[in-house]
Protein backbone atom coordinates (compact mmCIF):
# COMPACT_ATOMS: atom_id res chain seq x y z
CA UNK A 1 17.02 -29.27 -19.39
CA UNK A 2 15.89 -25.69 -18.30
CA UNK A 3 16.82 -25.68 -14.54
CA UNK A 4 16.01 -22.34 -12.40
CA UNK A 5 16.22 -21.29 -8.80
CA UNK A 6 14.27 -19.53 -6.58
CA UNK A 7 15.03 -18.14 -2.82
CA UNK A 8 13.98 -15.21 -0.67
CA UNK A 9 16.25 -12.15 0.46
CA UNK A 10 16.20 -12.99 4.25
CA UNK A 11 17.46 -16.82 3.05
CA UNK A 12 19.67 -14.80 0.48
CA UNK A 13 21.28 -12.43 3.25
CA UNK A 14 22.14 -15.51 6.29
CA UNK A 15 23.74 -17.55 3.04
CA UNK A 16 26.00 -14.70 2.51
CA UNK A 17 26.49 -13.72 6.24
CA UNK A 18 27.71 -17.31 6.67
CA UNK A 19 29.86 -18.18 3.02
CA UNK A 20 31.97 -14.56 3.16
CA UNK A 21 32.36 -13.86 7.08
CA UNK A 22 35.69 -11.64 5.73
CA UNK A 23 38.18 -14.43 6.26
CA UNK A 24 38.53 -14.88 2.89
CA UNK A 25 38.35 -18.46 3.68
CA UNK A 26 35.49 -20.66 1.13
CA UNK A 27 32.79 -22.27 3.38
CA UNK A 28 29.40 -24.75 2.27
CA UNK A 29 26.27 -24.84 3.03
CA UNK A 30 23.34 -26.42 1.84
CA UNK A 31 19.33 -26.27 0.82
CA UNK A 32 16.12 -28.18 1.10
CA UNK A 33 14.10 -27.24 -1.72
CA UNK A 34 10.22 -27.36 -3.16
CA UNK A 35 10.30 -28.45 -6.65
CA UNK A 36 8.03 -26.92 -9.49
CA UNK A 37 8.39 -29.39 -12.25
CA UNK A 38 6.67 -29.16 -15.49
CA UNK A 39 7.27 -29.79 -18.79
CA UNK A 40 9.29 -26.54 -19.50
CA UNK A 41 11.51 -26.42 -17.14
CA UNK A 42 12.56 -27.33 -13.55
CA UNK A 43 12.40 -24.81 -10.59
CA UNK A 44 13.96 -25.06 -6.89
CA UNK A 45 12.42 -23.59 -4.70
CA UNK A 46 14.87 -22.91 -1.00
CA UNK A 47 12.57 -24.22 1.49
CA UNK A 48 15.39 -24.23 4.68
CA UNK A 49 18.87 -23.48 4.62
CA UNK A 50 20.94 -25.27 6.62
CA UNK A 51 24.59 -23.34 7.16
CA UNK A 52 27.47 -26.03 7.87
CA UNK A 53 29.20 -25.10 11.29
CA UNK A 54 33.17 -23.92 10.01
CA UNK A 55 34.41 -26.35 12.78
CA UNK A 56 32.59 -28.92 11.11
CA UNK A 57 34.84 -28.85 7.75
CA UNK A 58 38.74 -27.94 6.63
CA UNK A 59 38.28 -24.16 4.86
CA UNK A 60 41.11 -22.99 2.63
CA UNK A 61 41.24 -20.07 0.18
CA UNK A 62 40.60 -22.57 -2.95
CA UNK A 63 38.95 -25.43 -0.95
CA UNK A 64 36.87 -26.56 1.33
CA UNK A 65 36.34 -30.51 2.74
CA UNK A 66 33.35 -31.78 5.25
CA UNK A 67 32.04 -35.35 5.94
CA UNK A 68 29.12 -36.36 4.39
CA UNK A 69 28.01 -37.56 8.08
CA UNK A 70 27.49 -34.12 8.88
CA UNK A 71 24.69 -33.17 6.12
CA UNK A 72 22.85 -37.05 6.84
CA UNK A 73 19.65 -35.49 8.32
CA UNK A 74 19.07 -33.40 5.46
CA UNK A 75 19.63 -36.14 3.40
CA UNK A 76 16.84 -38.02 5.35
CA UNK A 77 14.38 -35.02 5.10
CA UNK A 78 14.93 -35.15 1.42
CA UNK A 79 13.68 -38.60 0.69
CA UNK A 80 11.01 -38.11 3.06
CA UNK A 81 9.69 -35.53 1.58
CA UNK A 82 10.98 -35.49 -2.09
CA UNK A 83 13.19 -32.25 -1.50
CA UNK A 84 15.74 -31.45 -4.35
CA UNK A 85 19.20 -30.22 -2.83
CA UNK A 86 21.03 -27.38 -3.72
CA UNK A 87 24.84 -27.66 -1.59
CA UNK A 88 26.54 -23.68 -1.73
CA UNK A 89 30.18 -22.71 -1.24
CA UNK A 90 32.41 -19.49 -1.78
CA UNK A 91 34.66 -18.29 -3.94
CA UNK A 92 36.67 -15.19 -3.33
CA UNK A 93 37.16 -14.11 -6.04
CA UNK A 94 33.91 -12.77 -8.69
CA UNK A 95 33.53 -14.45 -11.85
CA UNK A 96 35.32 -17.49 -11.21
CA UNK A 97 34.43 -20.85 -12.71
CA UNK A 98 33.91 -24.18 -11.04
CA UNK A 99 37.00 -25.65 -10.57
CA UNK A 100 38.25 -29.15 -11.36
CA UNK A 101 38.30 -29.61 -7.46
CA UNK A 102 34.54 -28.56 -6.94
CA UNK A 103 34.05 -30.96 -10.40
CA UNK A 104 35.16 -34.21 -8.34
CA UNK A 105 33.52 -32.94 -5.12
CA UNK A 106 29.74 -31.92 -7.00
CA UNK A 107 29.77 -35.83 -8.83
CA UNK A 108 30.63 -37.37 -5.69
CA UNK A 109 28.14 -35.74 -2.99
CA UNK A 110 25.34 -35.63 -5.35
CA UNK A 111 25.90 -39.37 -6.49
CA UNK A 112 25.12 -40.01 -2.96
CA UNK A 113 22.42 -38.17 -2.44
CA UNK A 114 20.77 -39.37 -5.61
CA UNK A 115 21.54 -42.34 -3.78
CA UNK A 116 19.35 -41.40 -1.19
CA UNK A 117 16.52 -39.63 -2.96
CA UNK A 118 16.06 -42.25 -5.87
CA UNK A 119 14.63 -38.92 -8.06
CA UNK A 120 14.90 -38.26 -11.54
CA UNK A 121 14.77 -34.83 -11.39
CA UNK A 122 17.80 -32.33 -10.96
CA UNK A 123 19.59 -31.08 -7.62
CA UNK A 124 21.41 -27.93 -8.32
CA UNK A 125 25.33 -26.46 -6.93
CA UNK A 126 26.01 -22.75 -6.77
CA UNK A 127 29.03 -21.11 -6.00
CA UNK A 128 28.44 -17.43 -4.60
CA UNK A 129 30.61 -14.66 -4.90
CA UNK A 130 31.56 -11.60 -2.14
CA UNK A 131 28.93 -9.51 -3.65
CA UNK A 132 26.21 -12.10 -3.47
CA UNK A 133 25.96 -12.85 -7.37
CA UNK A 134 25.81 -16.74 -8.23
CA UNK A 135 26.98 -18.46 -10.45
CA UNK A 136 25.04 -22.46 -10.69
CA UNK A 137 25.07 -25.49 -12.50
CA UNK A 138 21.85 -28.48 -11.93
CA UNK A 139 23.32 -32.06 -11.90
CA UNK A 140 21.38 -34.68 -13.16
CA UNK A 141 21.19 -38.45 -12.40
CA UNK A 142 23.61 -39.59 -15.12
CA UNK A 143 26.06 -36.55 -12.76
CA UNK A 144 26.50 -34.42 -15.89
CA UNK A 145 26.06 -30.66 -15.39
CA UNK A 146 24.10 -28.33 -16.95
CA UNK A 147 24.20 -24.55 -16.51
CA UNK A 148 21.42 -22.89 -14.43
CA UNK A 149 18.85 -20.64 -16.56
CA UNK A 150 18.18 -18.16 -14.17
CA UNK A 151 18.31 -17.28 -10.53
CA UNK A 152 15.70 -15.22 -8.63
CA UNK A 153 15.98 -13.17 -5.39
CA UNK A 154 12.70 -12.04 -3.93
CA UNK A 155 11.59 -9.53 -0.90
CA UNK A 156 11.76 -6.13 -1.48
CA UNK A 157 13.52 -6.26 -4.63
CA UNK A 158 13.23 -8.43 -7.42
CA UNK A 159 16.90 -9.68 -8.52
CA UNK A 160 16.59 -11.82 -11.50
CA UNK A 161 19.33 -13.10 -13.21
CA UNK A 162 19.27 -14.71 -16.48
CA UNK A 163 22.74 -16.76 -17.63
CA UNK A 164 22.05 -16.03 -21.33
CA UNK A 165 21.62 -13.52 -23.65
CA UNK A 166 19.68 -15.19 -26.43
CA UNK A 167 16.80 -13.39 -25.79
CA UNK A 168 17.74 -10.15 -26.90
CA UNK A 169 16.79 -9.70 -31.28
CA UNK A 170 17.94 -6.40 -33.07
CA UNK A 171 14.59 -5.74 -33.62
CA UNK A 172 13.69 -5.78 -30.01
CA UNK A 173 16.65 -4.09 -28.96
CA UNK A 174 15.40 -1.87 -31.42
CA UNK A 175 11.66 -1.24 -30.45
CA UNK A 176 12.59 -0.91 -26.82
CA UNK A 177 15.08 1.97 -26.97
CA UNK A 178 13.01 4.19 -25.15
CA UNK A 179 12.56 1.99 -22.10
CA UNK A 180 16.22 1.62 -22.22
CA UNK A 181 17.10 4.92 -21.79
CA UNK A 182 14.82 5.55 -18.83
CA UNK A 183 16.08 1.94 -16.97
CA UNK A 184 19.16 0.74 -18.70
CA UNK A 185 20.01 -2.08 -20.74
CA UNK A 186 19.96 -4.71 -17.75
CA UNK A 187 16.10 -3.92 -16.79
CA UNK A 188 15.48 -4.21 -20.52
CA UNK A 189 17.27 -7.64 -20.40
CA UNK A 190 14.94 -8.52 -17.09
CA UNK A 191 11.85 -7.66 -19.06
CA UNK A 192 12.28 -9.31 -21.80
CA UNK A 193 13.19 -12.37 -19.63
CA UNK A 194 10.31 -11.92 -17.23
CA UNK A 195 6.76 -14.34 -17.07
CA UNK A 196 4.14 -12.57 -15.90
CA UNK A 197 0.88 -13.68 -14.62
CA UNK A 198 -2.12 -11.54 -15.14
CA UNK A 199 -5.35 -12.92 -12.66
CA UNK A 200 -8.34 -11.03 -13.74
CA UNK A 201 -8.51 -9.05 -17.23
CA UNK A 202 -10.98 -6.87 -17.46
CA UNK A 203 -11.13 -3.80 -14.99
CA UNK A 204 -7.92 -3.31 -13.51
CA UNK A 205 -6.41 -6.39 -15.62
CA UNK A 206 -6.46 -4.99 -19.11
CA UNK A 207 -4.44 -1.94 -18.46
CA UNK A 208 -1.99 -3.36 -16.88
CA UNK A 209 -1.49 -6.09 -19.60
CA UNK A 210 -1.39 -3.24 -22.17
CA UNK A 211 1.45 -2.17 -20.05
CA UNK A 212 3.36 -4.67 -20.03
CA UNK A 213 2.94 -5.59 -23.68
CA UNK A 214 4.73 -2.45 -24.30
CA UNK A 215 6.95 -2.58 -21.70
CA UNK A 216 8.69 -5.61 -23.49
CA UNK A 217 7.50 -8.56 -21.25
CA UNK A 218 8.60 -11.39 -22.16
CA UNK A 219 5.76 -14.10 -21.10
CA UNK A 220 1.98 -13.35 -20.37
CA UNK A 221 -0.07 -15.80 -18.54
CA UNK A 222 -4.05 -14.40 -18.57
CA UNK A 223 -6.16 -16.30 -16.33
CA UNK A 224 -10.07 -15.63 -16.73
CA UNK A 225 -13.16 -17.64 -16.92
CA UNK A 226 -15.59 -15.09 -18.21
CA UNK A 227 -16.50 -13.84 -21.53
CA UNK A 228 -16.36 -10.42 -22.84
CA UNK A 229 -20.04 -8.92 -22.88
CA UNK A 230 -20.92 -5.45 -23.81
CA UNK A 231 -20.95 -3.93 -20.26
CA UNK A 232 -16.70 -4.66 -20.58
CA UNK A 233 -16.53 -2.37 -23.84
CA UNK A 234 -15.81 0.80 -21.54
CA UNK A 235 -12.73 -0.94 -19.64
CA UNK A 236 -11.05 -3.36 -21.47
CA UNK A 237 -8.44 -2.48 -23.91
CA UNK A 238 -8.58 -4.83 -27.24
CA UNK A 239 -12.18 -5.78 -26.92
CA UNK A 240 -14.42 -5.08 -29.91
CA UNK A 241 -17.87 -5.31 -30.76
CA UNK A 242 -17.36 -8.80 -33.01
CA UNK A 243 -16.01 -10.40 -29.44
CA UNK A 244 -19.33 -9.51 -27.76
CA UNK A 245 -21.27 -11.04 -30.34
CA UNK A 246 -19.65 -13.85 -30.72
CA UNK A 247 -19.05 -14.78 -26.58
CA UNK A 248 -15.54 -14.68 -27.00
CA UNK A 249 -13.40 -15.29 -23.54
CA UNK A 250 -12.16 -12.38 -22.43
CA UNK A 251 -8.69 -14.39 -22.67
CA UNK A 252 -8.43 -14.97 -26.17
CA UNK A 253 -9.88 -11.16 -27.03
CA UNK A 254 -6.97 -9.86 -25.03
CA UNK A 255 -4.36 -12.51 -26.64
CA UNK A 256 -5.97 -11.38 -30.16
CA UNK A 257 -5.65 -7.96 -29.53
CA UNK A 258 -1.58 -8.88 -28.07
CA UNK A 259 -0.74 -10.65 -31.43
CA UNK A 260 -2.10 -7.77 -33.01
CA UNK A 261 0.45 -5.74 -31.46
CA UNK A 262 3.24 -7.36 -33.06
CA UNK A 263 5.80 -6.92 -30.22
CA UNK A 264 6.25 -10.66 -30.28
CA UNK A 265 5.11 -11.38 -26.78
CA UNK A 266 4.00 -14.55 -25.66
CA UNK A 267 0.82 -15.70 -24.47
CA UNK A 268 -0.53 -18.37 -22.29
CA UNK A 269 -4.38 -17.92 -22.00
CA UNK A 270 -6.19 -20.17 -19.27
CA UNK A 271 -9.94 -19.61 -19.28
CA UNK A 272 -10.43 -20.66 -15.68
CA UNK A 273 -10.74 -20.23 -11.29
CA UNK A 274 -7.04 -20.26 -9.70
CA UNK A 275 -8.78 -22.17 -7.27
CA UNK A 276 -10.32 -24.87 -9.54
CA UNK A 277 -7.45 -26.02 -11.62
CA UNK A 278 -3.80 -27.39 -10.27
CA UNK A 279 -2.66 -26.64 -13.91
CA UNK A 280 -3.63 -22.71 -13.80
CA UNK A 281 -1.59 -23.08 -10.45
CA UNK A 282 1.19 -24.71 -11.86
CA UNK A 283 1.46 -22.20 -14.85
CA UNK A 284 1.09 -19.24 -12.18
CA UNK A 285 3.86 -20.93 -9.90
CA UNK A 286 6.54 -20.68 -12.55
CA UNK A 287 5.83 -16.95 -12.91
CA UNK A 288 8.52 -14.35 -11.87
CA UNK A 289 5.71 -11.89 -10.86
CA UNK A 290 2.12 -12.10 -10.53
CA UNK A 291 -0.76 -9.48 -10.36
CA UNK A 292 -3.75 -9.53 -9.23
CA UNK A 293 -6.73 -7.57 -10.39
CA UNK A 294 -9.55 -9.78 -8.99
CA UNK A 295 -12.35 -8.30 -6.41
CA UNK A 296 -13.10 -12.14 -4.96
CA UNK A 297 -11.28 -13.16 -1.20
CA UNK A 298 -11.05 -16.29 -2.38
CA UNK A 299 -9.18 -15.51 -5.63
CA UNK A 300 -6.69 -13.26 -3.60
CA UNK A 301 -6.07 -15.98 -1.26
CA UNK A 302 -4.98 -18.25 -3.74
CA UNK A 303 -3.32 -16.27 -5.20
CA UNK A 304 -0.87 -15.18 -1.73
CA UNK A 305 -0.65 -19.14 -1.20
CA UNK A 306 0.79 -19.27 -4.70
CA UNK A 307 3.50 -16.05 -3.75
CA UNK A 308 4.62 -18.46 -0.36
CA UNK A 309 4.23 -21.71 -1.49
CA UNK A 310 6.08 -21.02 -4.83
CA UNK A 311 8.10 -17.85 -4.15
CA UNK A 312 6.54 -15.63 -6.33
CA UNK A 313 5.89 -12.00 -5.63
CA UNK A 314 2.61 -10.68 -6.19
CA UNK A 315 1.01 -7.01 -6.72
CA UNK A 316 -2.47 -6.79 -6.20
CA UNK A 317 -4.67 -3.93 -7.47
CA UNK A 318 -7.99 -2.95 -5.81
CA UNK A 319 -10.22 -0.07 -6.37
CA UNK A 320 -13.68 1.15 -4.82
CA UNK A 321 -15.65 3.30 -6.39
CA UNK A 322 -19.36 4.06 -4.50
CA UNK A 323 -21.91 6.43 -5.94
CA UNK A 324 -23.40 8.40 -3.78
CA UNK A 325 -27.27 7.49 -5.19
CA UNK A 326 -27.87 10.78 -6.63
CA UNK A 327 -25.94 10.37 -10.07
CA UNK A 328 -22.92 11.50 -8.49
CA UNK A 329 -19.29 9.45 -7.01
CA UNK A 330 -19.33 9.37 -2.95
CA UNK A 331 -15.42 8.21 -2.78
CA UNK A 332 -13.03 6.92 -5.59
CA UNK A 333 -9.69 4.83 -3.33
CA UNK A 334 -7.91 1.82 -4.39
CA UNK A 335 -4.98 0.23 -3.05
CA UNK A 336 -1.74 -1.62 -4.38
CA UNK A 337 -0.29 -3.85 -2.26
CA UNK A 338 3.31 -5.62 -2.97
CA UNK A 339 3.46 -9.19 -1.50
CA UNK A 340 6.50 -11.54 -1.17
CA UNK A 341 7.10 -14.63 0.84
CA UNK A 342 7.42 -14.03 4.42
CA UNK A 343 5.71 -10.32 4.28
CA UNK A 344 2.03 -9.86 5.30
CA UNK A 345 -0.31 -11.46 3.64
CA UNK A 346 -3.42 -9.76 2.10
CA UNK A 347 -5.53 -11.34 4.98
CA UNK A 348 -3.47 -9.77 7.49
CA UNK A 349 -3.46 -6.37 5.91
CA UNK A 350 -7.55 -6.33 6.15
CA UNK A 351 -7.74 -6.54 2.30
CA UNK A 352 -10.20 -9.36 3.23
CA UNK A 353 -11.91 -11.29 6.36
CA UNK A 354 -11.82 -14.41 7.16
CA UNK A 355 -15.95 -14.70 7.10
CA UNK A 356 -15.77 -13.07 3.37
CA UNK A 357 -13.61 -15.70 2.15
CA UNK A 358 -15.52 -18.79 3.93
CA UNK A 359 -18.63 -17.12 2.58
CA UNK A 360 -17.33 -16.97 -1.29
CA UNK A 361 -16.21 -20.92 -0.65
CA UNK A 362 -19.86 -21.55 -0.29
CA UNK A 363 -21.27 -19.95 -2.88
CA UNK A 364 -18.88 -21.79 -5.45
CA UNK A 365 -18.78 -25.12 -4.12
CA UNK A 366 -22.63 -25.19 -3.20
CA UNK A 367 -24.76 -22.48 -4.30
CA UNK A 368 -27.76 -23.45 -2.80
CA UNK A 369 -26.11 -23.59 0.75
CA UNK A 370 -25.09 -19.99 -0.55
CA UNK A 371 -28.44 -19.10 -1.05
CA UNK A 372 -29.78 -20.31 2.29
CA UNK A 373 -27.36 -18.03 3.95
CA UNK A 374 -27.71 -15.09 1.90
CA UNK A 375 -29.75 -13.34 4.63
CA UNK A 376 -26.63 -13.11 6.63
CA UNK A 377 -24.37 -12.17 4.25
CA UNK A 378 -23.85 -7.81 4.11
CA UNK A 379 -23.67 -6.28 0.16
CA UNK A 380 -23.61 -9.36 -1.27
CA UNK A 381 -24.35 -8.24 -4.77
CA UNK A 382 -23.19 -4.92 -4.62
CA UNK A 383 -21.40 -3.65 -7.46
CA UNK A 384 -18.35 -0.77 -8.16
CA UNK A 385 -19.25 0.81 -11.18
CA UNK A 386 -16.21 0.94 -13.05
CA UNK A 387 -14.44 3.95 -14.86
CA UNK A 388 -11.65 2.87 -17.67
CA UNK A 389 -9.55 6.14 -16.43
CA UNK A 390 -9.56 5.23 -12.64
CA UNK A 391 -8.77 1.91 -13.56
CA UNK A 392 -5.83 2.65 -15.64
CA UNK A 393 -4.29 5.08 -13.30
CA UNK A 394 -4.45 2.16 -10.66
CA UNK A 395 -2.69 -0.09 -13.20
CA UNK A 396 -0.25 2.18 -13.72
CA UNK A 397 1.13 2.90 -10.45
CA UNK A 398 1.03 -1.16 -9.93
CA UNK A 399 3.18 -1.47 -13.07
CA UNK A 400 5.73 1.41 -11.43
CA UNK A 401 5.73 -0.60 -8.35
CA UNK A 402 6.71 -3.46 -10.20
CA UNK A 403 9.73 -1.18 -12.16
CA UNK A 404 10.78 -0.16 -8.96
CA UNK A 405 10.91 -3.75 -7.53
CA UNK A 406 13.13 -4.68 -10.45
CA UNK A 407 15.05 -1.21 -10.80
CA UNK A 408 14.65 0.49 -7.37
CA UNK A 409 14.43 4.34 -8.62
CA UNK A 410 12.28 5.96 -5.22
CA UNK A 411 14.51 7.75 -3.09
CA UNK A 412 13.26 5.57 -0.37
CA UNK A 413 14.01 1.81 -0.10
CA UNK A 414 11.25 -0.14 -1.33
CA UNK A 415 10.37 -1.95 2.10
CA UNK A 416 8.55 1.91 3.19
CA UNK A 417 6.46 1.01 -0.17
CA UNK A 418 4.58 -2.41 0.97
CA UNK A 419 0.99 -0.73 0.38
CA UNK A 420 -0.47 2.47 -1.77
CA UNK A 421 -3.28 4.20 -1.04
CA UNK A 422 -5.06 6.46 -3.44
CA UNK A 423 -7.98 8.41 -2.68
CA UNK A 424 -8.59 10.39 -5.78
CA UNK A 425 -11.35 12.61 -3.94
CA UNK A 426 -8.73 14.07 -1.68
CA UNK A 427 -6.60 13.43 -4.65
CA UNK A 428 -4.09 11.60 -2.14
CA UNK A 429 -1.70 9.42 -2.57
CA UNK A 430 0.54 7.74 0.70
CA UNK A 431 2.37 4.65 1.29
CA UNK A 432 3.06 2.15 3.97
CA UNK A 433 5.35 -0.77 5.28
CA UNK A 434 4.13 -3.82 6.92
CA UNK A 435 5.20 -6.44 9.24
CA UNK A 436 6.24 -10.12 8.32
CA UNK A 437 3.50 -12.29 8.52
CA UNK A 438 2.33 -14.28 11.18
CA UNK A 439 -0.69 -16.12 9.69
CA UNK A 440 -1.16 -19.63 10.11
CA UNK A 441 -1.94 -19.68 6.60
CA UNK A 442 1.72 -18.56 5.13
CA UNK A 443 4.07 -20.11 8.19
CA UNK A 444 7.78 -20.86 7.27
CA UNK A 445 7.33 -24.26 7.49
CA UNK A 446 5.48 -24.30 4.06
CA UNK A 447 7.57 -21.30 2.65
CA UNK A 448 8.76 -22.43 -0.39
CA UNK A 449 7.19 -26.12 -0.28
CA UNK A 450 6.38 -26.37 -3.97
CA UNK A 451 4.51 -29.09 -5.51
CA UNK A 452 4.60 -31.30 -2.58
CA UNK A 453 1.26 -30.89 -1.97
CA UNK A 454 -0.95 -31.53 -5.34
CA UNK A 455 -3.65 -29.25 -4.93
CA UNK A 456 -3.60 -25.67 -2.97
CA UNK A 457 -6.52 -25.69 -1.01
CA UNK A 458 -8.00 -23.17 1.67
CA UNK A 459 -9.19 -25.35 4.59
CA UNK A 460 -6.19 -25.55 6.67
């Protein structure tokens, strides 16, 4: 059973706040989690934390007691709504196991609350430490532990840990030497432990693949319904003339072209919308990063419901090139813009209106409604004309935000780095930061809700 966990920094920061308030004293607290569950593995996802009161239990420096009474609502709210439960307390000192204490505690709360929940899938312990590490163990029915695969912090930063070092050949160790030097064995470790999702693989899309091939990334997940046609042959990187002829998805070009590479990467390829399929959502869900190289609203939106509902960051990559009608380039800018659960979304940043993403709706769900409309609609099929270089540089600096997320090397904090902007005419480049979001589309009351809802859907 591969069991992982998932939470943001602001839940990640109170849980600490509250477990090591300096007394040196261990205190509990406990989670309502989303569940991701597929056939792979199991992920929690912290939906609401709920931090036990200290005069509500007996703290020690090796102990701590409470009454079940005191956690009952939560216990309600998880059989309501199918929440897994994740209970947290302290130890002082790092490193330390779970001791035989904490054994005979974890069997007998969470034989109640599979009591209560009547689930067959895993709830999950974790002791944390003074410096915030974890260390976690998933309990199934039959109470028998099992050792957590990986944890994952995201805002900001991306703090992955992975509780196993299996993963790591000589002949990988070997290839990636160079990477190591320049970010260290651990972000080597991280990338070679890392499932990315890739939405959108030709303009923007197949550079930053290339990328991340190289880079050592573990996983690839490429979604894309089109085929490669000769008008791709100037931007994407693996495509060759036999693909053209043949009508070959862009997908499986690109995974060709990967295996070709020999770097022993994995590759999902899913030849379809985000929006039409709960599988491609499901696959993108259990991603530890996502990017997004898609020009559609509605693709983008799906794709930030996926980073809130599921707790995955995402980086999304846009770039405008206009001609200015006399063989010449009026402006080249593009943007990269770092999402995580709770930040901005990409509708509130103005990446894309609400009318634009109503409109696209329409045209895929009933074309000939689209058509009627069409008169309203402004550039509707206006193209960018696309330039591999531009492209590439745009994928690049997305693929340094995502080192930095994972390896913070700016001498800023990554928080002044929530949007680039690149306007290669004024050959510019500046960064922003940007609020929390307010949208009634990513609310905290469906942060981290998982697969309790079976289909994402935009209609609110």
């Amino acid at each position: 059973m591969k069991v992982s966990f998932k939470l943001t920094e602001c839940q990640h920061n109170k849980l600490q706040i509250h477990l090591h308030p300096g007394d040196g004293l261990e205190a509990v607290a406990f989670g309502l989690c989303g569940r991701l569950n597929t056939e792979k593995t199991n992920i929690l996802l912290l939906h609401e934390l709920y931090l036990l009161p200290y005069n509500e239990c007996e703290r020690a420096e090796d102990f701590v007691k409470w009454k079940i009474d005191n956690v009952q609502h939560l216990l309600e709210k998880a059989l309501t709504n199918d929440y897994a439960i994740v209970k947290f307390h302290s130890h002082g000192i790092k490193d330390s196991d779970f001791s035989k204490l904490d054994d005979i505690s974890d069997r007998s709360f969470f034989e109640c609350v599979y009591g209560w929940t009547d689930t067959e899938f895993p709830h999950v312990s974790i002791i944390m430490y003074p410096d915030g590490s974890f260390r976690g163990r998933a309990i199934d029915k039959k109470q028998e532990f099992h050792t957590l695969y990986s944890t994952n912090i995201v805002g900001d930063n991306i703090n992955k840990t992975i509780y196993s070092d299996d993963i790591l050949t000589p002949d990988f160790l070997e290839f990636t030497d160079r990477n190591t030097q320049a970010f260290g064995d651990k972000t080597t470790k991280i990338l070679k432990s890392l499932k990315i999702g890739v939405v959108g693989c030709s303009g923007t899309g197949s550079p930053t693949i290339e990328q991340l091939v190289r880079l050592g990334v573990g996983e690839l997940v490429l979604v894309d319904n089109d085929k490669g046609e000769l008008a791709n042959m100037n931007r994407i990187y693996g495509l060759t003339m036999d693909d053209v002829k043949t009508n070959e998805l862009k997908v499986n070009s690109i995974k060709k072209h990967i295996d070709s590479i020999g770097l022993g990467t994995t590759v999902i390829t899913l030849p379809f919308l985000v929006q039409e399929k709960q599988s491609v959502v499901n696959e993108l869900a259990s991603c530890d990063l996502i990017f997004g190289c898609v020009d559609s609203a509605e693709g983008r939106h799906y794709l930030n419901l996926i980073s809130h509902y599921y707790l995955v960051p995402l980086i999304d990559i846009g770039v405008k090139l206009s001609a200015d009608g006399n063989g010449g380039i009026d402006s080249i800018n593009g943007n990269i813009h770092y999402i995580h659960p709770g930040s901005a979304s990409l509708l509130e940043r103005n990446v894309y209106s609400s009318k634009r993403l109503a409109d696209e709706e329409v045209k895929r769900t009933d074309p000939e409604e689209f058509e009627k409309r069409q008169v309203y609609f402004d550039n509707t099929n206006v193209t960018s004309p696309a330039v591999i270089s531009v492209n590439t540089l745009h994928s690049s600096l997305a693929v340094c935000e995502m080192l930095s997320r994972i390896h913070p090397y700016r001498y800023n904090e990554n928080c002044k780095f929530d949007s680039t902007h690149i306007n290669l005419c004024d050959w510019d480049i500046s960064a922003t930061s940007s609020p929390k979001s307010t949208s009634k589309f990513f609310d905290f009351n469906t942060l981290g809700i998982g697969n309790k809802q079976p289909l994402i859907r935009i209609s609110s």
